[in-house]
Protein backbone atom coordinates (compact mmCIF):
# COMPACT_ATOMS: atom_id res chain seq x y z
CA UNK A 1 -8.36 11.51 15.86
CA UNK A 2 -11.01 9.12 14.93
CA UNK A 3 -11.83 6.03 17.15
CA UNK A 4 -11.79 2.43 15.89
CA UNK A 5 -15.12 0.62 15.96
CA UNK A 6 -16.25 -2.97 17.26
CA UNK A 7 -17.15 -3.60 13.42
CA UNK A 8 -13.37 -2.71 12.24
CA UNK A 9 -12.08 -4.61 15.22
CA UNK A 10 -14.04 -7.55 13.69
CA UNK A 11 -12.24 -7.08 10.15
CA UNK A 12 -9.24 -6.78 11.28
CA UNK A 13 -9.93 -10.19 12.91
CA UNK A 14 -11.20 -11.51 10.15
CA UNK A 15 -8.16 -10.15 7.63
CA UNK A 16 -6.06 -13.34 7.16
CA UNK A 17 -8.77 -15.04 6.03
CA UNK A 18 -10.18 -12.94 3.58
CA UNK A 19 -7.26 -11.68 1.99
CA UNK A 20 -6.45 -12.81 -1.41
CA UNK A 21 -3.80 -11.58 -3.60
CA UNK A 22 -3.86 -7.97 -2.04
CA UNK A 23 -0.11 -7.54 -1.94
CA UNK A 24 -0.17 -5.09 -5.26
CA UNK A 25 -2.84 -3.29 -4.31
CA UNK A 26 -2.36 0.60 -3.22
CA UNK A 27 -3.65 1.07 0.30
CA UNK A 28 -5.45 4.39 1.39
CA UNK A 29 -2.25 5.58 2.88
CA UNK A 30 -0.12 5.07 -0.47
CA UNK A 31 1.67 1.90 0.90
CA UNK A 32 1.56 -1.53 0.15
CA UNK A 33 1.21 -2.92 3.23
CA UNK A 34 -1.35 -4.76 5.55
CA UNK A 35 -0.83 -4.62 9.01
CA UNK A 36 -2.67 -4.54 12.07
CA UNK A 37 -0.75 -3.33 15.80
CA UNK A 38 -0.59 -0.48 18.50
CA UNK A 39 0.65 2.92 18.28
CA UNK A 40 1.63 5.59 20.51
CA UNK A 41 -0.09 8.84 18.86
CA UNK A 42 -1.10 12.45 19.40
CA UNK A 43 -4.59 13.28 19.43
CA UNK A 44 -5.67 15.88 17.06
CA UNK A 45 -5.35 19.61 18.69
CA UNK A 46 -8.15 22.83 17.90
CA UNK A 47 -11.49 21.12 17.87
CA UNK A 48 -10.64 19.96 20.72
CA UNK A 49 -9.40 22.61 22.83
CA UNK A 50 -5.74 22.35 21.69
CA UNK A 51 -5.60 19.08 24.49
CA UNK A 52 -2.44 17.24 23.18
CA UNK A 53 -1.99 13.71 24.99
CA UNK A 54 -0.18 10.83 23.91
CA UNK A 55 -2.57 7.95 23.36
CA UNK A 56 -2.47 4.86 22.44
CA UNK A 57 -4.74 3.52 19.69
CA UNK A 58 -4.65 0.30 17.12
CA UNK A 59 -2.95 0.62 13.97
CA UNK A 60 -4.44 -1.33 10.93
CA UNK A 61 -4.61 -0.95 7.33
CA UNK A 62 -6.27 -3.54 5.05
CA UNK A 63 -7.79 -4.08 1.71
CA UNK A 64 -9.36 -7.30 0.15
CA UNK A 65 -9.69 -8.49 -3.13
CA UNK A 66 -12.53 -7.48 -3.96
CA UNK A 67 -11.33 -3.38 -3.16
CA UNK A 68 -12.76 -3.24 0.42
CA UNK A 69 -10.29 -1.31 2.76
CA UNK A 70 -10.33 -0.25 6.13
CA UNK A 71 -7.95 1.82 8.19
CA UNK A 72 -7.65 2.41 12.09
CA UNK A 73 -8.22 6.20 12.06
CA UNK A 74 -11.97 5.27 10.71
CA UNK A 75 -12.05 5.19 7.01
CA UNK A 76 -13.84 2.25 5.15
CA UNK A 77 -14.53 2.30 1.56
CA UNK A 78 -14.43 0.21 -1.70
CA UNK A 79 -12.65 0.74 -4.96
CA UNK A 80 -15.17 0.66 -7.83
CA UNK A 81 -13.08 1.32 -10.36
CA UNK A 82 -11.28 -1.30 -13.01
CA UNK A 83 -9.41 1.25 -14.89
CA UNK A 84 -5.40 1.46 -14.17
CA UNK A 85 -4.37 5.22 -12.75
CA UNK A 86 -8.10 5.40 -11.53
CA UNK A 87 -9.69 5.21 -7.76
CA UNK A 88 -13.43 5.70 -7.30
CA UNK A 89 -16.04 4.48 -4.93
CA UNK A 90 -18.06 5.07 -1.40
CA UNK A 91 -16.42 6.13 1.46
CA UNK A 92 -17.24 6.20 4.85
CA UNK A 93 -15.60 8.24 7.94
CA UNK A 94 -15.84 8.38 11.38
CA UNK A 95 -15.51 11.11 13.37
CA UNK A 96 -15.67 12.01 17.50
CA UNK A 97 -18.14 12.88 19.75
CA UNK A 98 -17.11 15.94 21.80
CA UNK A 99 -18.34 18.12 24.73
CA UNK A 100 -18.22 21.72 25.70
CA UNK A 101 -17.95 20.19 28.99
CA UNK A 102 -14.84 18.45 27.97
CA UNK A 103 -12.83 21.38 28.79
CA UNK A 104 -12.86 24.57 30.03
CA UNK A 105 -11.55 26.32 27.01
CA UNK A 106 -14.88 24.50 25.13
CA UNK A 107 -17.92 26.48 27.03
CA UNK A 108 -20.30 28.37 25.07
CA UNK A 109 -19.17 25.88 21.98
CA UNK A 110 -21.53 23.11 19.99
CA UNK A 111 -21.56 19.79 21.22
CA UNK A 112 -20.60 16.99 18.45
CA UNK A 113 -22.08 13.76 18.09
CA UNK A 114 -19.54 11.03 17.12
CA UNK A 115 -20.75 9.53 13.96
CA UNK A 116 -20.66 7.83 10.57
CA UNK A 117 -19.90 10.22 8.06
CA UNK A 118 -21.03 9.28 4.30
CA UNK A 119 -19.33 10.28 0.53
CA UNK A 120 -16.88 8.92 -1.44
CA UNK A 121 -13.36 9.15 -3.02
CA UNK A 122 -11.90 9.90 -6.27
CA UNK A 123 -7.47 9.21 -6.82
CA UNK A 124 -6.10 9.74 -9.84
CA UNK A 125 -2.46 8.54 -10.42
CA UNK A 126 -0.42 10.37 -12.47
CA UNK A 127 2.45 8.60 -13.13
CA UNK A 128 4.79 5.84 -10.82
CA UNK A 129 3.91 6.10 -7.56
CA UNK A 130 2.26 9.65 -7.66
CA UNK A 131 -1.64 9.82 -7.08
CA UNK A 132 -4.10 13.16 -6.43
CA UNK A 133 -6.56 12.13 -3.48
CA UNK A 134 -9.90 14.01 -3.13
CA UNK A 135 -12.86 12.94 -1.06
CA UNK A 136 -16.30 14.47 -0.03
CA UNK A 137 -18.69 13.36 2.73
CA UNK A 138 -21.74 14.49 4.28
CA UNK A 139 -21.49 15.62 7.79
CA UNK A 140 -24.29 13.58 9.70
CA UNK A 141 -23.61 15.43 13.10
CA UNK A 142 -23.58 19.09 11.83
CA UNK A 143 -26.12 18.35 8.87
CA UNK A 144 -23.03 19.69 6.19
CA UNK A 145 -20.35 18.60 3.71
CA UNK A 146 -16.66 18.28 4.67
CA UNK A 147 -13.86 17.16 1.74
CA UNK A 148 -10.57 16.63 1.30
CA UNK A 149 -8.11 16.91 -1.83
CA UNK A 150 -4.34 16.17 -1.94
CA UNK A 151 -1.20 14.36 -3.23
CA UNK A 152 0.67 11.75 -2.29
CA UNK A 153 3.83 10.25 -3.45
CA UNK A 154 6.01 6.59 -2.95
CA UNK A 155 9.80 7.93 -2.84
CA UNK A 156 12.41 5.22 -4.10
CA UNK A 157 13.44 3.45 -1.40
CA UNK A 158 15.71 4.75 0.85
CA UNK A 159 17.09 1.69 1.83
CA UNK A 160 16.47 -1.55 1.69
CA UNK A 161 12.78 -2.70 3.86
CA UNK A 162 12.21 1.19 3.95
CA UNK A 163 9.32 2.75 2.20
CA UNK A 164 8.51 6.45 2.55
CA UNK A 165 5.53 8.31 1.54
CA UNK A 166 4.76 12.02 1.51
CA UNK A 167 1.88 14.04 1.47
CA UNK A 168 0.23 17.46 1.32
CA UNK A 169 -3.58 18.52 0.77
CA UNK A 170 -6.49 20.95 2.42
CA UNK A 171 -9.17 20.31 4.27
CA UNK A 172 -12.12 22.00 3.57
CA UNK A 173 -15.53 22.32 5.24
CA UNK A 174 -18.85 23.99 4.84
CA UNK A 175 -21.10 26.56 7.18
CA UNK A 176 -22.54 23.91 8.83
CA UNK A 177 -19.67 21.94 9.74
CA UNK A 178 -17.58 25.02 10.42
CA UNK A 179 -20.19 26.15 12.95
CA UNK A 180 -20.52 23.31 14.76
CA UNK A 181 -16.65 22.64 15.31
CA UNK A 182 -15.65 26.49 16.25
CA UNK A 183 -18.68 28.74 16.46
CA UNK A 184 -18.90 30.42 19.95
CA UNK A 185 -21.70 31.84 21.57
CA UNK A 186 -21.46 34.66 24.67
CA UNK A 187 -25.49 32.95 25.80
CA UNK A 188 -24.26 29.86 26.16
CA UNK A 189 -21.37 30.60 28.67
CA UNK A 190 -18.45 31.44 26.04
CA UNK A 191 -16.12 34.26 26.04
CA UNK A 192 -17.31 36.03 22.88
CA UNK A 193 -19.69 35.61 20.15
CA UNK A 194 -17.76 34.06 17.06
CA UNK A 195 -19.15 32.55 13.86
CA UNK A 196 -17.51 31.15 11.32
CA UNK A 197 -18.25 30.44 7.52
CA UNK A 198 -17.77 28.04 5.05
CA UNK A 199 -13.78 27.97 4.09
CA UNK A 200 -10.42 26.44 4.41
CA UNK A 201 -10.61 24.35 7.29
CA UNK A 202 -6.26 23.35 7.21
CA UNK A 203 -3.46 23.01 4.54
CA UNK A 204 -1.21 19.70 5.96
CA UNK A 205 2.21 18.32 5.25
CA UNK A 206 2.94 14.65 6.18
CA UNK A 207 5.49 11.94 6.11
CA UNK A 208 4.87 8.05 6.63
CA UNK A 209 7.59 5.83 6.58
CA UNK A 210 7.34 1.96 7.15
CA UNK A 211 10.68 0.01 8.13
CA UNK A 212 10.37 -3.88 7.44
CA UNK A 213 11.63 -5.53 10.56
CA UNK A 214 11.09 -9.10 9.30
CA UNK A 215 8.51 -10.42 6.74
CA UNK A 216 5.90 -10.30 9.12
CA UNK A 217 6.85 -7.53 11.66
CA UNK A 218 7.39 -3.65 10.75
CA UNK A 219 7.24 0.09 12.60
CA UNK A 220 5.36 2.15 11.19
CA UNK A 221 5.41 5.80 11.95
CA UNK A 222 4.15 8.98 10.63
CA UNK A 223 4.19 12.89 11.44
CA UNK A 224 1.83 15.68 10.26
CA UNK A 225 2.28 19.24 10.51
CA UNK A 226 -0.79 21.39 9.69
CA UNK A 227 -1.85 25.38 9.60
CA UNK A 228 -5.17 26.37 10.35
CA UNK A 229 -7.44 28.21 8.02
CA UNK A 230 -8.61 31.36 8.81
CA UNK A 231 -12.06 29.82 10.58
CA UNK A 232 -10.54 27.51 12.74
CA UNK A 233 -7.37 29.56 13.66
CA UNK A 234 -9.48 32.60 15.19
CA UNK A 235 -11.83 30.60 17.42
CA UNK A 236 -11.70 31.88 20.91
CA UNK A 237 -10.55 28.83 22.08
CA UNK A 238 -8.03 28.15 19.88
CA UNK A 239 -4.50 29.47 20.42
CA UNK A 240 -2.30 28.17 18.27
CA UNK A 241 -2.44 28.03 14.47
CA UNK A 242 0.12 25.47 13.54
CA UNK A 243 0.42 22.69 15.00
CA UNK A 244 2.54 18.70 14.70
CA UNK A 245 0.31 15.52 15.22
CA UNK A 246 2.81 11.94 15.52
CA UNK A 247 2.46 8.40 15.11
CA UNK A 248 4.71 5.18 15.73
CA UNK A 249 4.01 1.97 16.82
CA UNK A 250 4.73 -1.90 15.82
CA UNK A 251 2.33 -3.84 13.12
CA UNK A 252 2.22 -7.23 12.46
CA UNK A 253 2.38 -7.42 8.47
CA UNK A 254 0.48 -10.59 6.96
């Protein structure tokens, strides 16, 4: 799961202020809403030596007027694009640091520098509240390119203050990034040799759902399931291919 930083913090300080007739706008989950609060979550599972704990982390999810938008698992970007059905523009991801020392299961694996990962995004809506999401970055801490593409879709509303949003897409990843998440090497104290290759990295399914408390308070919660590609799923330390990831916590709406 990727960790908030002191310059998103700031924003999200700084959001009541700089907002400006955002309300419309489609944020980078599909909703409409900006919030900022706490959630209880799981961490993310095989790059990390399928270590499951319940943390909790901020929840926040804003975009400005001028197409800025930032989200608490550590995307930032900015919507270029002034053509209806069309999203385009830089994108910037953050991603953990991690350890072979972290955990047994880890040794004889690459470390991974937490860092700023650079690309952008292209959505293209194709009708109501249906959008295809894609996105490519460049991999600063394995020197490689990691991308995303998918689909997400607004249901009607189940009932009233209820909005619901589902997704699917793959995650996809090249040698270099591959390598430096799950390759395993026997010299360095692991249990076998392994090396992967460029390739399907996971195909995910996911559900978000907002409930409106008030006009300023609402819970927001979300679930993922996910299946490993090939790569990933026969790592030495990685023992289980599928896997559920959870989110829910209170947001203050504004």
């Amino acid at each position: 799961m990727n960790k908030l930083s002191p310059l998103l913090l700031l924003l999200a300080a700084c959001a009541p202020a700089l907002a400006e007739n955002t309300t419309e706008l489609m944020m980078p989950d599909g909703s409409k809403d900006m919030y900022a609060g706490l959630a209880f979550t799981t961490r993310s599972a095989a790059a990390e030596g399928e270590s499951r704990p319940v943390i909790l982390r901020p929840l926040l999810q804003v975009q400005w007027s001028n197409g800025i938008f930032v989200s608490a698992n550590g995307v930032a970007g900015m919507h270029l694009s002034e053509t209806a059905g069309v999203e385009y523009g830089p994108l910037i991801l953050a991603s953990d640091a991690r350890s072979p020392g972290d955990s047994w299961r880890l040794r004889g694996t690459h470390p991974v520098r937490g860092s700023l990962d650079a690309g952008g995004f292209f959505n293209y809506y194709l009708g109501g509240e249906t959008r295809v999401t894609s996105n490519l970055v460049y991999d600063t801490s394995a020197g490689g390119f990691r991308g995303q593409a998918g689909m997400q879709k607004t249901l009607p509303s189940p009932a009233p203050h209820h909005t619901v949003t589902l997704s699917a897409g793959v995650s996809l990843a090249s040698d270099a990034v591959m390598r430096e998440l799950y390759e395993v090497r026997t010299a360095a104290g692991g249990v076998r040799d392994y090396r992967p290759s460029a390739g399907l990295m996971s195909v995910s399914v996911g559900v978000n759902w907002n409930w409106a408390l008030s006009s300023k308070w609402l819970i927001n919660s979300s679930v993922t399931g996910a299946r490993l590609g090939n790569g990933p799923a026969e790592a030495p330390f990685v023992d289980r291919r599928n896997f559920i990831t959870w989110s829910s916590g209170l947001a203050y709406r504004f």
